[in-house]
Protein backbone atom coordinates (compact mmCIF):
# COMPACT_ATOMS: atom_id res chain seq x y z
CA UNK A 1 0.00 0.00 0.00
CA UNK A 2 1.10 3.47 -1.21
CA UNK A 3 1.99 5.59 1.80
CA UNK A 4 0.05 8.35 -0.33
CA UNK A 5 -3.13 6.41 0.24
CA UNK A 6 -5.74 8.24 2.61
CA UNK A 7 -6.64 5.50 4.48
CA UNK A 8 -2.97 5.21 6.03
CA UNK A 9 -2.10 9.10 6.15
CA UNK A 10 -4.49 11.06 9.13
CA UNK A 11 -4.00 14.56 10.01
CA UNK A 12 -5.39 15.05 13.66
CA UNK A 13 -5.75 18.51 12.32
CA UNK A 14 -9.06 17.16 10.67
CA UNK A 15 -10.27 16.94 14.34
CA UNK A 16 -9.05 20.21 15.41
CA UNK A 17 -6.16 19.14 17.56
CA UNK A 18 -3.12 21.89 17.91
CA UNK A 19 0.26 20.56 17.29
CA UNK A 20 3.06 20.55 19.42
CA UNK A 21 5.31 21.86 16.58
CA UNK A 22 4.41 25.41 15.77
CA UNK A 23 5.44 25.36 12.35
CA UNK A 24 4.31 22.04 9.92
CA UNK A 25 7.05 19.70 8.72
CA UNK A 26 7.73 19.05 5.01
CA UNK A 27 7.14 15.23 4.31
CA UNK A 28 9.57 13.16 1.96
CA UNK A 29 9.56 9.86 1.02
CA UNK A 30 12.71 7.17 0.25
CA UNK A 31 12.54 4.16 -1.62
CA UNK A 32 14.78 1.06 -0.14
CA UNK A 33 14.74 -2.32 -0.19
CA UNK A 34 11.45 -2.46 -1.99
CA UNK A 35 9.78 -0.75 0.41
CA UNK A 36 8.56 3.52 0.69
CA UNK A 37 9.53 5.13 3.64
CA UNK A 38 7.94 8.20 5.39
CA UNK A 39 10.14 10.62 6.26
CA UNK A 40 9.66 14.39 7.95
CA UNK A 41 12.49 17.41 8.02
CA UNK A 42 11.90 20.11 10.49
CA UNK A 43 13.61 23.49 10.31
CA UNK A 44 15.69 25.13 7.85
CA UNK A 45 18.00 22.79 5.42
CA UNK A 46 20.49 24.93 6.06
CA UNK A 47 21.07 24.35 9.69
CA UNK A 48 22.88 21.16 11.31
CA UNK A 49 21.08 17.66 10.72
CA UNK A 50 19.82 15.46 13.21
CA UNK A 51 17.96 12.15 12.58
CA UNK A 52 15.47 11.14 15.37
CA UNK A 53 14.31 7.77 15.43
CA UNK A 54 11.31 6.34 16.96
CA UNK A 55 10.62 2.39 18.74
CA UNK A 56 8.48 -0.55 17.81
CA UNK A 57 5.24 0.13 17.62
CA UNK A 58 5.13 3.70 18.11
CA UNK A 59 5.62 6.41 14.99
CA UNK A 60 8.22 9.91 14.31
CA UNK A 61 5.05 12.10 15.56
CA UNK A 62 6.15 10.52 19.42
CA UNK A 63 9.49 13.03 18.77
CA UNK A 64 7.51 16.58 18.09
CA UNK A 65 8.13 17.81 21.94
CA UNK A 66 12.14 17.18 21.23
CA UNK A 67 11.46 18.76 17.79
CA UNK A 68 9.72 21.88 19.26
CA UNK A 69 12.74 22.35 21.44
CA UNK A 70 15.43 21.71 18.61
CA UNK A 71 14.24 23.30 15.08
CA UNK A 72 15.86 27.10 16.34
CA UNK A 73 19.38 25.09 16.34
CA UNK A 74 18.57 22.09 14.19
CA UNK A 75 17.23 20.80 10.64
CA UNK A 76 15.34 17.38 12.53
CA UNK A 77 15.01 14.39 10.60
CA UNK A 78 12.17 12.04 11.79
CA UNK A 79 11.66 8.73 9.73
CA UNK A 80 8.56 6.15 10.20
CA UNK A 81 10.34 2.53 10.23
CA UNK A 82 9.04 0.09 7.72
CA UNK A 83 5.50 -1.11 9.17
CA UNK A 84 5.04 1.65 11.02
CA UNK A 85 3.48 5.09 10.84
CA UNK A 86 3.43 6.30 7.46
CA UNK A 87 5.57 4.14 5.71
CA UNK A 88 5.31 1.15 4.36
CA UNK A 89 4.06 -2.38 5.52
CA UNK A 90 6.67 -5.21 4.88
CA UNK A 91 5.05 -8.07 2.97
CA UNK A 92 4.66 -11.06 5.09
CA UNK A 93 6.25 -9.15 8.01
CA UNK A 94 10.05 -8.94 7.63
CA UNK A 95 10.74 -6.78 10.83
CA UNK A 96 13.57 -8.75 12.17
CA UNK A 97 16.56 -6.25 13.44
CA UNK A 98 18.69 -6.31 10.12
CA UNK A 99 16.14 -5.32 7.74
CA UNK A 100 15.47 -2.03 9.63
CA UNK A 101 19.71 -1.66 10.09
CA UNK A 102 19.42 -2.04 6.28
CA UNK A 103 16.95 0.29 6.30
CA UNK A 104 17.92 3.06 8.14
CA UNK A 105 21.45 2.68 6.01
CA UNK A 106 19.43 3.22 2.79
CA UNK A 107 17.61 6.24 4.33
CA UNK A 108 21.36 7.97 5.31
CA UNK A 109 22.36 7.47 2.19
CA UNK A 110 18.98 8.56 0.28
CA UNK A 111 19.87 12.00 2.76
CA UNK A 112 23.52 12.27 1.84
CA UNK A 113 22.39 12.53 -2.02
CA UNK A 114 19.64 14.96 -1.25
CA UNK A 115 22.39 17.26 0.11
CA UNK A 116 22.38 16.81 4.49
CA UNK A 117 25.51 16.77 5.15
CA UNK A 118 27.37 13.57 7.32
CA UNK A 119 28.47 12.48 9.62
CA UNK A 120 25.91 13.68 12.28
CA UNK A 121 24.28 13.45 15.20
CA UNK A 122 21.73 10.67 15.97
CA UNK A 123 19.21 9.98 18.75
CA UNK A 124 16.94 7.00 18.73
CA UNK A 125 14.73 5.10 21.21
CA UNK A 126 13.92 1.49 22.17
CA UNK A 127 14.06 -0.36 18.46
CA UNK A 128 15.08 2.75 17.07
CA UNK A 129 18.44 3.44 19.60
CA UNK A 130 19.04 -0.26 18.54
CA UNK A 131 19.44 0.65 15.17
CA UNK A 132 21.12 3.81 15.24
CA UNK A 133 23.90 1.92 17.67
CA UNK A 134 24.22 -0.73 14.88
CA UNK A 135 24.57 1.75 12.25
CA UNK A 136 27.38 4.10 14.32
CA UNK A 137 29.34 0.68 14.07
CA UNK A 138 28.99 -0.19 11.07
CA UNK A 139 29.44 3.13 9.69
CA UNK A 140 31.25 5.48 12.27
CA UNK A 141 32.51 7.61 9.98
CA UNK A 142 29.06 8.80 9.19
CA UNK A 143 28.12 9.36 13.28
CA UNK A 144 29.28 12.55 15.08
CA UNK A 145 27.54 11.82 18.03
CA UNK A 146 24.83 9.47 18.93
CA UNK A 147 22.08 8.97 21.95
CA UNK A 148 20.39 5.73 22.77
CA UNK A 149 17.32 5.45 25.07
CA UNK A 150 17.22 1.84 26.19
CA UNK A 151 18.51 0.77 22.92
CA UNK A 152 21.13 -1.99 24.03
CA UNK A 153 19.42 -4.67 23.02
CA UNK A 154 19.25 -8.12 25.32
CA UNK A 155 21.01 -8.11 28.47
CA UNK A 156 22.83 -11.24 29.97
CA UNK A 157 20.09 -12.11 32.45
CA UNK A 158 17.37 -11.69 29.63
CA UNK A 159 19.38 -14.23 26.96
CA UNK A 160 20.11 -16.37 29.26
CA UNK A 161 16.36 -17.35 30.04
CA UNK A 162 15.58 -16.76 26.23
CA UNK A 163 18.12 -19.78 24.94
CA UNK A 164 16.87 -22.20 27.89
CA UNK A 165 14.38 -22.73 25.73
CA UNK A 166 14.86 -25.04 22.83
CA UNK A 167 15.07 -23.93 19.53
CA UNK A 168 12.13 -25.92 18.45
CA UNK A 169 9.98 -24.14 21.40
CA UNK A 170 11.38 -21.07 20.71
CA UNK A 171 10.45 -21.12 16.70
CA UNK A 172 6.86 -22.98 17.59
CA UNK A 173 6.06 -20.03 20.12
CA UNK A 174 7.09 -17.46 17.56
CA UNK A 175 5.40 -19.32 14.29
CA UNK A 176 1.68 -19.82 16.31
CA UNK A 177 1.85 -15.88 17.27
CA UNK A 178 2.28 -14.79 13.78
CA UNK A 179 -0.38 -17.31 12.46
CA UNK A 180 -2.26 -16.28 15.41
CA UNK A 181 -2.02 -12.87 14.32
CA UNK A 182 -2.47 -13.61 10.20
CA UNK A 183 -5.89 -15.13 11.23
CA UNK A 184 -7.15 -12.01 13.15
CA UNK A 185 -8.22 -8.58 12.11
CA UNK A 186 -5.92 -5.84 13.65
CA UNK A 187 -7.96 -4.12 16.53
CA UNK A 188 -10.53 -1.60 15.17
CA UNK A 189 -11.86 1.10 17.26
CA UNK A 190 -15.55 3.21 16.69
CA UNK A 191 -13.38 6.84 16.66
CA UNK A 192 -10.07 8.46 17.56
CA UNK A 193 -11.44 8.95 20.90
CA UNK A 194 -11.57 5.38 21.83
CA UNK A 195 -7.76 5.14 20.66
CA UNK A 196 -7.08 7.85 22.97
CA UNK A 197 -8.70 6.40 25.84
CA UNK A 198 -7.05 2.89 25.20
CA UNK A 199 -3.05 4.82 24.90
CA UNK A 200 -3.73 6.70 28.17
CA UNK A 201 -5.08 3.32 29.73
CA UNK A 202 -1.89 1.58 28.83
CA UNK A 203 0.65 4.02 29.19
CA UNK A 204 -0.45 5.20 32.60
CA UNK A 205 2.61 8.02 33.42
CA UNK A 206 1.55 10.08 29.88
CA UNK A 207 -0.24 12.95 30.80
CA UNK A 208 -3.36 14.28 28.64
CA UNK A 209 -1.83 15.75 26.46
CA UNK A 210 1.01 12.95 25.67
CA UNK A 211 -1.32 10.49 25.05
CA UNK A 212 -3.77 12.28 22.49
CA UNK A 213 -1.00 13.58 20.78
CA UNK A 214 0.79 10.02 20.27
CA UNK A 215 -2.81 8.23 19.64
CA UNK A 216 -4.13 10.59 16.96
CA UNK A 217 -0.86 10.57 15.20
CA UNK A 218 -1.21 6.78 15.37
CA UNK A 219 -4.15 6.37 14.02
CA UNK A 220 -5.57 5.28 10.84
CA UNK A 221 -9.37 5.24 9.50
CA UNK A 222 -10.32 2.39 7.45
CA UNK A 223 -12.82 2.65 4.71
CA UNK A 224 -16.44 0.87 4.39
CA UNK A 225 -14.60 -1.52 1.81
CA UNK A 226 -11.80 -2.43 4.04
CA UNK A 227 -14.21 -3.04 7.28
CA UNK A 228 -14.29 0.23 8.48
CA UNK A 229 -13.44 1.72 12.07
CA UNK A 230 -9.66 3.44 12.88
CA UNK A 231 -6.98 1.33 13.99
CA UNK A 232 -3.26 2.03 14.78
CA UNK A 233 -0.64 2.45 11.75
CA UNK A 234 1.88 0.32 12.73
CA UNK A 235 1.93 -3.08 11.00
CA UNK A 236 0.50 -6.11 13.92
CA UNK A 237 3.07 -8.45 12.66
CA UNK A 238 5.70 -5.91 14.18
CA UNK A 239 4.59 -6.84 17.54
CA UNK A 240 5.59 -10.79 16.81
CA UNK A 241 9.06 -10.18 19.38
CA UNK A 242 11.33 -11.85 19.78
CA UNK A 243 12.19 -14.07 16.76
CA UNK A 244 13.78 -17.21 17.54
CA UNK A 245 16.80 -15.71 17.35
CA UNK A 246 18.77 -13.35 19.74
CA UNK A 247 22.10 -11.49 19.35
CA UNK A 248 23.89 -12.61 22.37
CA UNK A 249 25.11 -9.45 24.51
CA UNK A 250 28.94 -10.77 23.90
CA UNK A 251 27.74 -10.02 20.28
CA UNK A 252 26.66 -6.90 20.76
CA UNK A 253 30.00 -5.81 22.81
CA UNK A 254 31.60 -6.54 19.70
CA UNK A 255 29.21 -4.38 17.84
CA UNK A 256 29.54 -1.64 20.33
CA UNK A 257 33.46 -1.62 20.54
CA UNK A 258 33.02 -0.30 16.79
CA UNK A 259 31.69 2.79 17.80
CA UNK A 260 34.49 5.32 17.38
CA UNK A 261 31.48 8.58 18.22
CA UNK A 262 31.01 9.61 22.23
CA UNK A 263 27.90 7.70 22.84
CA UNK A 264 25.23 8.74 25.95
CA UNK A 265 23.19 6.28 27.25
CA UNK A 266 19.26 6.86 28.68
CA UNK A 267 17.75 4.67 31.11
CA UNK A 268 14.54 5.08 33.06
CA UNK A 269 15.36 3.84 36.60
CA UNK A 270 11.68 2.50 36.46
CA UNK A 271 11.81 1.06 33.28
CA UNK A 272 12.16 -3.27 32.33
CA UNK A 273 15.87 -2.35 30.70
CA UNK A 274 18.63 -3.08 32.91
CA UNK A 275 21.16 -0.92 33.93
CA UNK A 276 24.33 -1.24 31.50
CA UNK A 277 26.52 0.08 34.50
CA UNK A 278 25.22 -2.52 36.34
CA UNK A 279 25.32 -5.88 34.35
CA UNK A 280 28.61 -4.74 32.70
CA UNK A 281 27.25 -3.71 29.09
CA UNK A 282 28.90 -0.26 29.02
CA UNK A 283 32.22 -1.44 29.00
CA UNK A 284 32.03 -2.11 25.49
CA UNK A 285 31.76 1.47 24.23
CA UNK A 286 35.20 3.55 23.35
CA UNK A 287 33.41 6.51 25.24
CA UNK A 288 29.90 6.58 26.79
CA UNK A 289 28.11 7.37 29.67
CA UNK A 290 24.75 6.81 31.47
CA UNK A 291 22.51 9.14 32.65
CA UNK A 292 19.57 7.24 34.75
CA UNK A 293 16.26 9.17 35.36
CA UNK A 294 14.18 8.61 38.33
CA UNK A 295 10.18 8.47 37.94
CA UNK A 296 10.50 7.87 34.48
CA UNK A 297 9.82 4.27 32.58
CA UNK A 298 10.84 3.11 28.90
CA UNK A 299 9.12 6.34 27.45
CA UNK A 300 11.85 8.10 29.95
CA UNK A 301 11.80 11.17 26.78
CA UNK A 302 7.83 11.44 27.58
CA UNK A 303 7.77 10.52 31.37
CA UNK A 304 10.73 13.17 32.19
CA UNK A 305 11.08 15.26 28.92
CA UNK A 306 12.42 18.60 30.87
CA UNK A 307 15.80 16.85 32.29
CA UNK A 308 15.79 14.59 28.79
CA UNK A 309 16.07 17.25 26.62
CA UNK A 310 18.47 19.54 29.09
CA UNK A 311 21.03 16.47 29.05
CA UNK A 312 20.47 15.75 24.89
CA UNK A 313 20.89 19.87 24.36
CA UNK A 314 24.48 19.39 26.43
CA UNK A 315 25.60 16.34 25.31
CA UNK A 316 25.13 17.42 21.42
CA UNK A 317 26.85 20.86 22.66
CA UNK A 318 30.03 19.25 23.84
């Protein structure tokens, strides 16, 4: 599906919602590996770049409080990942880590030859710190600096209870959820209000605010002829995790050691992700450091967004 098609493209303008951003972004679009992806620049073209990427299940709209606070200094790049947001679905749901790596590659490239200059800065969260740690390695020439927020990827404890399961029970659990989820419709709702109700339910520490802004941008209205209702953009098969594979964290040091770029490190103290100081995962980087944030969960950028984007403001100033 075209990401030009109305039914996946909904402006919560239509239902009189004011942005965040004061001033609209200008959206682009980047063909790789088969697939179109959505892509917004803030600010003038003339000013640094900065790529901002967003985590599974969630869409670039989740950055436009960082975005406010950055487009006087900045020229903010905010890509949807494949299956989510805006751009494209991946046929048959191919949303294991390296086709996103090999997407976000594709996009920094599709940048460089529309004239942003590299290296640059990078921030990304969950999924999307994942990736933008991946590419830094594989590409540090191309990374000035770079911010992950819980993007580390599996820590000892957690792979160590994922391979005590066989490989056969770890591919039959991960084969019956996708089928599981082939055979059912995603979730429709009666209205954008309903989705609003159901992110603020969830994602209890999101004020008001937060969580209309992050459920209308999520949402999508289906026509008469494809069921009707709204639903959420992202892709359901992107919520099959994990796949019956897992980078070991002895892997991802390796990965890590790559990184040539200083590197800082966001953890919500209340959050599942473990603390890389802790269990030992730090040591890997040439040069990073960890910032922890009290009262503040995975969504640490939403739950504590006054101290997150103080410490991103310094840490890209340094």
């Amino acid at each position: 599906m075209s990401i030009d098609d109305p039914t996946r493209v909904f402006a919560p303008a239509d239902l009189d919602y004011p942005p965040v951003v004061p001033v609209e972004p200008k959206r682009h679009v980047c063909p790789v590996n088969g697939l179109e992806l959505s892509y917004l620049v803030w600010g003038d073209a003339a000013k640094p770049p900065i790529v901002l990427v967003h985590g599974g299940k969630d869409h670039g709209r989740m950055w436009d409080w960082t975005v406010a606070d950055m487009i006087d200094e900045w020229c903010v790049i905010v890509p949807d990942l494949r299956g989510h947001g805006d751009s494209g679905r991946a046929p048959g749901g191919g949303y294991e880590g390296e086709y996103f790596i090999s997407d976000f590659a594709g996009l920094m490239a599709h940048l460089e030859r529309e004239g942003f200059a590299l290296p640059m800065p990078l921030i990304g969260h969950s999924l999307g710190g994942n990736i933008v740690l991946n590419y830094a390695a594989i590409y540090p020439d191309k990374v000035t600096r770079l911010i992950a927020l819980e993007g580390l990827g599996a820590s000892e404890k957690h792979y160590t209870e994922f391979m005590e399961k066989s490989p056969a029970e770890r591919y039959r659990s991960w084969i019956d959820r996708r089928l599981k989820q082939d055979a059912i419709d995603q979730r429709r709702f009666d209205s954008p209000e309903e989705m609003v109700s159901r992110m603020a339910g969830v994602h209890k520490n999101l004020d008001e605010t937060q969580a209309r802004h992050l459920a209308l941008h999520a949402a999508r209205h289906y026509p008469d002829a494809m069921g009707g209702g709204w639903g959420w953009k992202h892709d359901p098969l992107t919520g099959i995790w994990p796949s019956p594979r897992m980078t070991a964290p002895a892997e991802y040091s390796r990965i890590y050691a790559e990184i040539t770029c200083p590197v800082l490190l966001m953890r919500g103290e209340d959050s599942w992700a473990s603390d890389p100081e802790k269990d030992g995962r730090i040591e890997a980087f040439r040069d990073a450091r960890l910032i922890n944030y009290d009262k503040a969960g995975h969504w640490l950028h939403h739950d504590r967004f006054d101290a997150f984007i103080r410490d991103v403001k310094t840490f890209l100033a340094q």
